[in-house]
Protein backbone atom coordinates (compact mmCIF):
# COMPACT_ATOMS: atom_id res chain seq x y z
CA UNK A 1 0.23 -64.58 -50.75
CA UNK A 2 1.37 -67.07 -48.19
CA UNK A 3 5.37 -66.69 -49.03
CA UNK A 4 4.75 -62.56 -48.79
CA UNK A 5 2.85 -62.65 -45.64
CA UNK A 6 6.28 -63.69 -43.23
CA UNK A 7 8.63 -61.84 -45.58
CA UNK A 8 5.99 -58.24 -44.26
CA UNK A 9 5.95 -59.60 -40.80
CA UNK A 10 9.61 -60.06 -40.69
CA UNK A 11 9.64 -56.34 -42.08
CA UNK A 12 7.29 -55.29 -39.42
CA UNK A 13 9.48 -57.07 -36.64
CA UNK A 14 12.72 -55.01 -38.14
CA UNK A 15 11.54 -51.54 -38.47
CA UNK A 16 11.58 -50.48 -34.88
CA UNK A 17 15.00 -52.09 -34.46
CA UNK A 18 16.09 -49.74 -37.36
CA UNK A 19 14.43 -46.87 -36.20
CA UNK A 20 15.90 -47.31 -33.04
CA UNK A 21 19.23 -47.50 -34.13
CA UNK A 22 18.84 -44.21 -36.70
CA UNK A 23 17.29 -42.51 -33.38
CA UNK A 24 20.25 -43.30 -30.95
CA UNK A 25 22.92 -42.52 -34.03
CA UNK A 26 21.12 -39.39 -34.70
CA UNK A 27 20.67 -38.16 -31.17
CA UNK A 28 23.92 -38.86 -30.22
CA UNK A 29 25.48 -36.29 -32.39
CA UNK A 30 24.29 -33.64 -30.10
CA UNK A 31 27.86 -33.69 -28.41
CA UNK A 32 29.57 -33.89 -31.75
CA UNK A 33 27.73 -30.70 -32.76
CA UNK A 34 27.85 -28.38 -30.03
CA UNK A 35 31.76 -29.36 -29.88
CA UNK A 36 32.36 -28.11 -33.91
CA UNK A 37 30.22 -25.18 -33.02
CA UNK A 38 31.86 -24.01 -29.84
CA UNK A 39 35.48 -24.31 -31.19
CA UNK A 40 34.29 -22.76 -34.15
CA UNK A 41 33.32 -19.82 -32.02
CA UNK A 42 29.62 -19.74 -32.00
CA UNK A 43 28.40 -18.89 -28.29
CA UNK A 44 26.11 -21.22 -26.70
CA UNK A 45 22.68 -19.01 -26.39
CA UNK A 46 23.11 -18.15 -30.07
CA UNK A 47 23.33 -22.15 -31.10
CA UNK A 48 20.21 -22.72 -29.01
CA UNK A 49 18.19 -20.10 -30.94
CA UNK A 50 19.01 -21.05 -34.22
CA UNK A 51 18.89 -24.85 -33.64
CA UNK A 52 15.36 -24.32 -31.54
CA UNK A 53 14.21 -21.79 -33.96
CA UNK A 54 14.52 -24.02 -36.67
CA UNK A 55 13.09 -27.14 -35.19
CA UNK A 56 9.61 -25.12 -33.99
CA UNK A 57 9.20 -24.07 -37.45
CA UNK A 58 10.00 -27.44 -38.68
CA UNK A 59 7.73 -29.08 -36.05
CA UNK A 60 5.08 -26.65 -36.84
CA UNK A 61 4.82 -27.58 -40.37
CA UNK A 62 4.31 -31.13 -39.25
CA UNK A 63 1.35 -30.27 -37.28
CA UNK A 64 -0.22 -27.67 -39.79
CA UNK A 65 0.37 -30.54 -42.40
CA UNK A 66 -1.38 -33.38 -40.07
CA UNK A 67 -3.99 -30.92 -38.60
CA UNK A 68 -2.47 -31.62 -34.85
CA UNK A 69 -4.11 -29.41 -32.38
CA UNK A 70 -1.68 -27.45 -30.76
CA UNK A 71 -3.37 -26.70 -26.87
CA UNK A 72 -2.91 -22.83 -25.58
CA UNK A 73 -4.69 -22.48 -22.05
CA UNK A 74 -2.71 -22.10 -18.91
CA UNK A 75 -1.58 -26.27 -18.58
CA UNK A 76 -0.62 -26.04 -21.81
CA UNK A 77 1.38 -22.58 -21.73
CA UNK A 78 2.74 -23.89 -18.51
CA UNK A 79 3.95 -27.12 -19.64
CA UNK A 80 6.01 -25.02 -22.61
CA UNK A 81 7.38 -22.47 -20.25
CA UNK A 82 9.01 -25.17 -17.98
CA UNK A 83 9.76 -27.66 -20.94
CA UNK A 84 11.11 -25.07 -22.91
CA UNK A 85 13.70 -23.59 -20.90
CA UNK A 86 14.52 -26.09 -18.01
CA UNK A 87 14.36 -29.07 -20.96
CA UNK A 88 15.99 -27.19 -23.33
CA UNK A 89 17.82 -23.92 -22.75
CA UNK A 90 19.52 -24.19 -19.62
CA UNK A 91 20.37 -27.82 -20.58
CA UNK A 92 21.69 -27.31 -24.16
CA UNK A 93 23.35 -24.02 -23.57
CA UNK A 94 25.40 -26.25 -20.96
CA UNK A 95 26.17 -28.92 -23.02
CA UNK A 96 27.36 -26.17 -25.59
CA UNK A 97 29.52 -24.25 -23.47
CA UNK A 98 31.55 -27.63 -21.59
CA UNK A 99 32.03 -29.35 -24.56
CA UNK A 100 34.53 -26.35 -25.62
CA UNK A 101 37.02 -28.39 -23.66
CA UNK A 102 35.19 -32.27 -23.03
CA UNK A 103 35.68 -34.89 -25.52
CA UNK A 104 32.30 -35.70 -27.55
CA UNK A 105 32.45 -39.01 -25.95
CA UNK A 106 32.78 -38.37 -22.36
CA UNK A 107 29.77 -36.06 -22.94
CA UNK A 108 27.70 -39.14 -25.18
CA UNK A 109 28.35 -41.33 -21.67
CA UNK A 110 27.03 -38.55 -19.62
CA UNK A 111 23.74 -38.30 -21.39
CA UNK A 112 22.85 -41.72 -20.69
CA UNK A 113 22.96 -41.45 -16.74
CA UNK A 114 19.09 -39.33 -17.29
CA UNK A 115 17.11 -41.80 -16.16
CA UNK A 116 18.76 -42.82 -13.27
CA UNK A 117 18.74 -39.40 -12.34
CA UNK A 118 14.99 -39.33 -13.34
CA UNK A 119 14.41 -42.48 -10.81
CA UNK A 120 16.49 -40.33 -8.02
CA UNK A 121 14.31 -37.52 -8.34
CA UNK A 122 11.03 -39.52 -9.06
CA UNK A 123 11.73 -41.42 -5.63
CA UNK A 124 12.23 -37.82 -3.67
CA UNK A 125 9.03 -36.41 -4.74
CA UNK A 126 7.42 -40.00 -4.32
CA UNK A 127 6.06 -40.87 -7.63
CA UNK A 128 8.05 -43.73 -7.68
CA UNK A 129 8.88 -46.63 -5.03
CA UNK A 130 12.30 -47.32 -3.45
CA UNK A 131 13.07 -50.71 -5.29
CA UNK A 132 16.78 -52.43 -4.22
CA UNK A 133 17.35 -53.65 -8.10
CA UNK A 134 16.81 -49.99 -8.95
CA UNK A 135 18.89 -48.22 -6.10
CA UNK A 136 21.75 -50.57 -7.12
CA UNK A 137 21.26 -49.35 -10.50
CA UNK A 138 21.75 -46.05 -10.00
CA UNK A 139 24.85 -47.12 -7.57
CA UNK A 140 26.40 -48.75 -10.42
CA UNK A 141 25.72 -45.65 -12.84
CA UNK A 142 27.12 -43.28 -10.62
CA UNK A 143 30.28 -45.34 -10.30
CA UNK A 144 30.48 -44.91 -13.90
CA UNK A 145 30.71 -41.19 -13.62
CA UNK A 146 33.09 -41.35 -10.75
CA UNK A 147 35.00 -43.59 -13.14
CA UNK A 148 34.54 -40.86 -16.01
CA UNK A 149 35.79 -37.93 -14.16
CA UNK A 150 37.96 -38.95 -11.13
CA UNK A 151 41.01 -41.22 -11.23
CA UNK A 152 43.81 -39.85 -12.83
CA UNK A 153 44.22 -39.71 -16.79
CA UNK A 154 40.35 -40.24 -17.20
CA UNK A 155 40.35 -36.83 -18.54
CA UNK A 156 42.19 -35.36 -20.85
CA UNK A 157 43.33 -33.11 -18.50
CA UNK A 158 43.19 -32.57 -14.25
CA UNK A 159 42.12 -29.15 -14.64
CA UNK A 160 39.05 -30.63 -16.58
CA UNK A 161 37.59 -31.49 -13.81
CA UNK A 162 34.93 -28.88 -12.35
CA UNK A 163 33.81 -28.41 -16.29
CA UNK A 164 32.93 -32.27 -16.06
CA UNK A 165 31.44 -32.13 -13.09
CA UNK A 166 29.48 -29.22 -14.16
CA UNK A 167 28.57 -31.02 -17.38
CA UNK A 168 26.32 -33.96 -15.19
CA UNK A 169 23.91 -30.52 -14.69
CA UNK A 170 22.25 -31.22 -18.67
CA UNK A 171 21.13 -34.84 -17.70
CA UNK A 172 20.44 -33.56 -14.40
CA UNK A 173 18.31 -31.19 -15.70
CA UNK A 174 16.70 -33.98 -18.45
CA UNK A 175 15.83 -35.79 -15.76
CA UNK A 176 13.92 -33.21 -13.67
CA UNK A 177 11.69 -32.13 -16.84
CA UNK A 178 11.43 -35.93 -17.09
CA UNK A 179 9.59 -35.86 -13.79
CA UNK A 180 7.58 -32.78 -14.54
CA UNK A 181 6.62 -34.09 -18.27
CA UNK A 182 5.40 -37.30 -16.18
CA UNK A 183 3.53 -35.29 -13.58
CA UNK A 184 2.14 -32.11 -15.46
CA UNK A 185 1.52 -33.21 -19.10
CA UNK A 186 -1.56 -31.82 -20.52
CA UNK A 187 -4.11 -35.12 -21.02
CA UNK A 188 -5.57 -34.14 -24.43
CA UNK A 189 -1.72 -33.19 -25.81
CA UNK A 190 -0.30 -34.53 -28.57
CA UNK A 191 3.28 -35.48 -28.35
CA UNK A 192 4.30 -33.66 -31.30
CA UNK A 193 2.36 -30.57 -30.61
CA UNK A 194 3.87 -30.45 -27.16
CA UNK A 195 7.48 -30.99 -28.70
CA UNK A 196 6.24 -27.84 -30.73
CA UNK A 197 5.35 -25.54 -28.15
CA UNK A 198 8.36 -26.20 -25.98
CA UNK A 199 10.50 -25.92 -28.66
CA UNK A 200 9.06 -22.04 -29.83
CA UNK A 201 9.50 -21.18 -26.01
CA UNK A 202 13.25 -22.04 -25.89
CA UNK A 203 13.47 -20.39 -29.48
CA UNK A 204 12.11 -17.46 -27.82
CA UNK A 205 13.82 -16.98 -24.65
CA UNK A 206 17.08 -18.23 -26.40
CA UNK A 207 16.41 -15.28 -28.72
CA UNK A 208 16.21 -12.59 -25.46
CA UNK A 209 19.24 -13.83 -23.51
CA UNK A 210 21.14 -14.09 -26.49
CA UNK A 211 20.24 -10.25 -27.52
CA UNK A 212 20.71 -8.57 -23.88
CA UNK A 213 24.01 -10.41 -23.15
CA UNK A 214 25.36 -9.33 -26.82
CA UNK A 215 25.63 -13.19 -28.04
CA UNK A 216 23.51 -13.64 -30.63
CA UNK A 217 24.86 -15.34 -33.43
CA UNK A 218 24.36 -13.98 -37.19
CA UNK A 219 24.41 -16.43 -38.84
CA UNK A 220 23.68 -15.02 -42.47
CA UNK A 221 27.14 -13.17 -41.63
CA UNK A 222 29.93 -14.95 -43.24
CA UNK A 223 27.54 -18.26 -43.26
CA UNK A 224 30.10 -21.31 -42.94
CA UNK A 225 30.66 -24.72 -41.72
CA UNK A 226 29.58 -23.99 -38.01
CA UNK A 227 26.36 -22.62 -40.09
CA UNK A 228 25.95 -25.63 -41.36
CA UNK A 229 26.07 -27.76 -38.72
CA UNK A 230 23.59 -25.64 -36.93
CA UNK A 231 21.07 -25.80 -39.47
CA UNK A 232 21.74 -29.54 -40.29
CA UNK A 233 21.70 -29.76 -36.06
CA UNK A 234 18.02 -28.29 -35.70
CA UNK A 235 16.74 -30.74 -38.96
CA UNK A 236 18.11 -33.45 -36.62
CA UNK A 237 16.26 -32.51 -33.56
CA UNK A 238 13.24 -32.39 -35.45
CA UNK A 239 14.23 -36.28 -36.76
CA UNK A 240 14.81 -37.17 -33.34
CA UNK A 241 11.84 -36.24 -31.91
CA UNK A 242 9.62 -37.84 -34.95
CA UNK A 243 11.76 -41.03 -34.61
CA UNK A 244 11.27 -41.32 -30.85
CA UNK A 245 7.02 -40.73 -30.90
CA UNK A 246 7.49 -43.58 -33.87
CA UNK A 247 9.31 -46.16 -31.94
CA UNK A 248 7.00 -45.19 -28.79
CA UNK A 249 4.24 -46.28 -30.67
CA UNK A 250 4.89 -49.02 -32.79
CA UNK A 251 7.71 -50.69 -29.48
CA UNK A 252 6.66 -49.13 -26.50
CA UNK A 253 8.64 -46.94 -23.70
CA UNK A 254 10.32 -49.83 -22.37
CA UNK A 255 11.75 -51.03 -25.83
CA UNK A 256 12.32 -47.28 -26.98
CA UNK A 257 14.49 -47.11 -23.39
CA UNK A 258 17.67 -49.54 -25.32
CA UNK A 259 18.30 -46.02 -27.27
CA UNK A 260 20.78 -45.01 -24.45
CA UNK A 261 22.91 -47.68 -25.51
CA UNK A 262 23.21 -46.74 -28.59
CA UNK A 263 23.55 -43.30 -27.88
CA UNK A 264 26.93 -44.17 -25.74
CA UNK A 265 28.41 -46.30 -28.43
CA UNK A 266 27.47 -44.02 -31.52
CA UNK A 267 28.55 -40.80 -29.39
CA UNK A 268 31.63 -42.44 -28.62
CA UNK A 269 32.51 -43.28 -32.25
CA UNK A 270 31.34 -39.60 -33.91
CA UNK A 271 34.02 -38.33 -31.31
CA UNK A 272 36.58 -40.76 -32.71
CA UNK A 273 35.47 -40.07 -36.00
CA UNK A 274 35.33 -35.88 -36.46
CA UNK A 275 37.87 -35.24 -33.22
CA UNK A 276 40.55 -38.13 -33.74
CA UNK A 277 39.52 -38.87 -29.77
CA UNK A 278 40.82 -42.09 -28.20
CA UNK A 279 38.86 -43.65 -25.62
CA UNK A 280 40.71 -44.73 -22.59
CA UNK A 281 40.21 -47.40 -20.64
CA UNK A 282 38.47 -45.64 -17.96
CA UNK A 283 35.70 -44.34 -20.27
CA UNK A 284 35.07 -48.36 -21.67
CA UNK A 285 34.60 -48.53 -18.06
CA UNK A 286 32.30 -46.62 -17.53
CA UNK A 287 30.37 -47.39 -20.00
CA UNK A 288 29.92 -50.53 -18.85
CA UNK A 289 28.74 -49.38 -14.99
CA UNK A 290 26.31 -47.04 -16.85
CA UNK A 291 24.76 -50.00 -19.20
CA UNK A 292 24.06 -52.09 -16.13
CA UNK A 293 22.91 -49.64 -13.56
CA UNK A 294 20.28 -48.14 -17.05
CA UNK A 295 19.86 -51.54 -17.59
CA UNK A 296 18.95 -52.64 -13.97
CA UNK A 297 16.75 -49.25 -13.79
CA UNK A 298 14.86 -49.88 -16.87
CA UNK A 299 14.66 -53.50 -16.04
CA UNK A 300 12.93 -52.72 -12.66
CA UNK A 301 10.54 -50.94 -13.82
CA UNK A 302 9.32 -52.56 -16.88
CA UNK A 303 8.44 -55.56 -14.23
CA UNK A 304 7.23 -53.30 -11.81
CA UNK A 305 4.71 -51.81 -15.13
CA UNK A 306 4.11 -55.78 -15.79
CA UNK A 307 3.00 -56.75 -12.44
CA UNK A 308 0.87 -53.26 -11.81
């Protein structure tokens, strides 16, 4: 007993530094996917439905199977509405349509600025305190994106540009529902049941724009690789959002925060490894502004948490 008891603890002490790797490897092939489905064709509104349509059913087996209660009066309804299609639709679609022309790995960097974006916007609407450690975080992560996008040869091309720029919109946007998720969550929700419900309201409004604007995507019609990749895309969403609750609870928010890193790092190498893309210099370099202003950010808070 006493030589099995360190060897589980050990196990126990690993597990969320697995998890946390398979979450940030996993969620950083969002970029990798919407690029093989946009140059395959597929239009953006008609990945999100398929890809959200897919997780809420998946989702919804998990609470069926684990008896979640899934809330439905107006908090709830209104916490779907806005997490559905200001976390999800507007942000994905995005992501789906820029990364027709971005490299996978300028896009994996991009991600990563949310939550200094989510302390900008907590500290305008005043649920968070002006902190110097934290401003000069987000100082140093914006540097990284004027790295990313601005000098010459940081893109692949000049003309790049304004789709770059527009591109910082899908954090942006992460980072508002961030604020609202933080502000307007239902008590009594569960996480999972939440995920659920804004999940079937992107499905569902994906489903409407794609239909009036004449882009929804068949995809029993001459089902191929971008069919695929779709449904393998929504299985991982449903991963992701499994994984993160996991690591939540068995690490914490502050521990589950390091994911960004490894979502930069693993989105950088899927573009490498499916698109052949080289990272410059410039992009190292901003990778490196955007890991210390996160880490400064996340830093700052967690002793701001410590000492409350």
């Amino acid at each position: 007993m006493s030589g099995r008891e360190p060897e589980s603890r050990q196990i126990h002490r690993l597990l969320p530094v697995v998890l946390l790797v398979v979450l940030g490897a996993l969620w950083s092939l969002g970029p990798a996917a919407a690029k093989f489905v946009a140059i395959n064709g597929v239009p953006p509104i008609g990945m999100v439905f398929w890809q959200t349509f897919i997780g809420g059913n998946l989702l919804l087996a998990v609470c069926l199977i684990r008896k979640i209660p899934i809330g439905l009066d107006r908090a709830y309804l209104r916490y779907y509405a806005v997490m559905g299609v200001f976390g999800i639709v507007l942000p994905y679609s995005l992501m789906f349509f820029v990364m027709r022309d971005l490299p996978a790995g300028l896009m994996s960097v991009l991600i990563v600025t949310a939550p200094l974006i989510t302390y900008l916007i907590a500290l305008a609407v005043r649920i968070e305190t002006f902190g110097p450690r934290r401003a000069g975080g987000v100082m140093l992560g914006l540097a990284g994106v004027a790295v990313l996008v601005l000098p010459k040869g940081s893109l692949p091309s000049p003309d790049l540009l304004p789709i770059a720029l527009l591109a910082i919109i899908t954090p942006a946007l992460w980072a508002a529902t961030n604020v609202f998720a933080e502000t307007a969550r239902p008590k009594e929700g569960n996480s999972i049941a939440l995920a659920m419900g804004g999940v079937y309201v992107a499905a569902a409004t994906s489903l409407v724009l794609a239909l009036s604007s004449g882009t929804f995507h068949p995809i029993w019609d001459g089902f191929g690789p971008a069919d695929w990749v779709i449904i393998g895309y929504g299985m991982v969403t449903v991963a992701t959002y499994i994984l993160y609750y996991t690591v939540i609870t068995l690490a914490g928010a502050v521990y589950l925060a390091q994911v960004g890193y490894i979502v930069t790092l693993t989105g950088v190498g899927w573009g490498a490894w499916f698109f052949s893309e080289r990272p410059s210099v410039w992009l190292w370099l901003a990778v490196l502004l955007v890991f210390a202003g996160v880490a400064l950010v996340n830093y700052s808070r967690s002793r701001k948490r410590d000492a409350d």
